[in-house]
Protein backbone atom coordinates (compact mmCIF):
# COMPACT_ATOMS: atom_id res chain seq x y z
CA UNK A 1 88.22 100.53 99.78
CA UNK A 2 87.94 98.14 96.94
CA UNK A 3 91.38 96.66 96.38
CA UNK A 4 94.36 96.47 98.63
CA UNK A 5 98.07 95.48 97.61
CA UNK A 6 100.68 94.49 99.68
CA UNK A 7 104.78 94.65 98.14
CA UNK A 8 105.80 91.02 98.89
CA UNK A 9 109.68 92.51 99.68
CA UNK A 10 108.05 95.04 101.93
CA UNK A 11 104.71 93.93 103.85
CA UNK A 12 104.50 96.67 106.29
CA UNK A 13 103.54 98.53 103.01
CA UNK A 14 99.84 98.70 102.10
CA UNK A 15 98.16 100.09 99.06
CA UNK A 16 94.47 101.18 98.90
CA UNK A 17 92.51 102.13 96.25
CA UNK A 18 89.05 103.79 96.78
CA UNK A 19 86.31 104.48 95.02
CA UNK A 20 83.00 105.79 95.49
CA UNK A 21 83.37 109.21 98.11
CA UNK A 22 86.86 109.10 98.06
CA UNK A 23 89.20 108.55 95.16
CA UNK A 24 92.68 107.51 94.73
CA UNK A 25 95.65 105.51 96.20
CA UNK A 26 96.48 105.64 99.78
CA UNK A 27 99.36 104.22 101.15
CA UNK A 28 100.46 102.99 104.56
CA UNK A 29 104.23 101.93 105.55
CA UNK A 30 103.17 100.96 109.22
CA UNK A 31 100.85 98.08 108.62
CA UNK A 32 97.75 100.05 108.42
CA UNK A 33 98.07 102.65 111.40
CA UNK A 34 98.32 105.45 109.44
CA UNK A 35 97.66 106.75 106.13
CA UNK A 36 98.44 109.29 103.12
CA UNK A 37 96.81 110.00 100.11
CA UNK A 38 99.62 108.80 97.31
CA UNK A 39 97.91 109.80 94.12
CA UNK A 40 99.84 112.65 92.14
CA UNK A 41 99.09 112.39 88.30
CA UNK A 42 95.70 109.93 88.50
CA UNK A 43 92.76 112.39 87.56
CA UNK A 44 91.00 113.24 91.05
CA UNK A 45 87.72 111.54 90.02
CA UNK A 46 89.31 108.36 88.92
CA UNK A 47 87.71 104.87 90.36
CA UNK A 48 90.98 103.18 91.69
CA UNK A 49 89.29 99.50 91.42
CA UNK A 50 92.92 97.20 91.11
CA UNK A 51 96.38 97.37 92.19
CA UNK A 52 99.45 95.27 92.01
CA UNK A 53 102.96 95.65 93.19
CA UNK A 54 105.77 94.15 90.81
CA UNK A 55 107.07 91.49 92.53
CA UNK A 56 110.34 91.78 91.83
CA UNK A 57 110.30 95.91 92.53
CA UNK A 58 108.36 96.88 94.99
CA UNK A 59 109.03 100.68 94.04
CA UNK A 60 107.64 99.46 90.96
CA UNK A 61 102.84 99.91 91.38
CA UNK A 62 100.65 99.96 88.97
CA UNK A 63 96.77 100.78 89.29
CA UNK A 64 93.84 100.04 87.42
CA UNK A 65 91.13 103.13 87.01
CA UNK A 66 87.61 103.91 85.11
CA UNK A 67 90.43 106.43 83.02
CA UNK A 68 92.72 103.13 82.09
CA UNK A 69 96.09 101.90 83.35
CA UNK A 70 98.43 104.13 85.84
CA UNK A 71 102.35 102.82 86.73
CA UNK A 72 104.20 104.51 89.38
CA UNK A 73 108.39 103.56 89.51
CA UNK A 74 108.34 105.80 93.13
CA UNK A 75 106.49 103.44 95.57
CA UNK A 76 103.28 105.80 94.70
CA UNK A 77 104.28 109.07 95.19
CA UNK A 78 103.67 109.73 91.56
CA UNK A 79 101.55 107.93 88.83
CA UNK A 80 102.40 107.99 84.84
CA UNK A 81 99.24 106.83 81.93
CA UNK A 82 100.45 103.80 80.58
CA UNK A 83 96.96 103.57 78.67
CA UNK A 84 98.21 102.72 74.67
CA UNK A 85 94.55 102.63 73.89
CA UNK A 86 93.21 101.91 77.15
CA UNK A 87 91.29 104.65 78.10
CA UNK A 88 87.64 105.17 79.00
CA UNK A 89 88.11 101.18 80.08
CA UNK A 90 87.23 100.13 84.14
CA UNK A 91 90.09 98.05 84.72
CA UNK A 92 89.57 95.44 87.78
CA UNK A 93 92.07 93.04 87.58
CA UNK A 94 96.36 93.69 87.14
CA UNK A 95 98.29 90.63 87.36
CA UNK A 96 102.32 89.84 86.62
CA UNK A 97 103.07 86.74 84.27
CA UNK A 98 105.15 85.04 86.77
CA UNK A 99 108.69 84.71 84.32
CA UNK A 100 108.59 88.35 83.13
C-alpha cells in the first residue's frame, strides 16, 4: 500500500492504492476488516500512488497513476481518465482547493 484515503462524511470507508505486486484501488466500508478490489476502468498495471476523496462528495474519488489522473462519481466501483494531457505522468499528490 502506498496511499490510503479516508471520505471525511464516511470514515468507516477506506481507500487503498497499491503498487508494486498488486495494482489498483481497494476499498473497505468496515474500517479495514475486509476488502475488495474497486478498480474497473484503471489499466491493470497502473501504479495507484495518490488518492483523495472530495470532501464535499464522498461518492465523488479520484486517483493518481503512472497512466495520469482517474475520477470515479460511484464511491470506486468505476474509474473514468480525466488525463487532458496528463498521461505517461506518475502522479503522487491530489489535493482539493479548500473553496471549490
Amino acid at each position: 500500500v502506498i496511499t490510503i484515503a479516508i471520505p471525511k462524511l464516511s470514515p468507516q470507508t477506506i481507500y487503498a492504492g497499491l503498487c508494486y505486486g498488486s495494482y489498483g484501488v481497494y476499498k473497505s466500508t468496515d474500517a479495514g476488516a475486509s476488502w475488495t478490489i474497486t478498480s474497473t476502468g484503471i489499466p491493470t498495471d497502473s501504479w495507484v500512488t495518490s488518492l483523495a476523496v472530495d470532501p464535499k462528495n464522498a461518492s465523488t474519488v479520484y486517483a493518481g497513476t503512472n497512466k495520469g489522473i482517474f475520477k470515479s462519481t460511484d464511491s470506486g466501483t468505476s474509474w473514468t481518465t480525466k488525463n487532458s494531457g496528463l498521461t505517461n505522468l506518475n502522479i503522487y499528490f491530489i489535493s482539493f482547493y479548500p473553496e471549490n
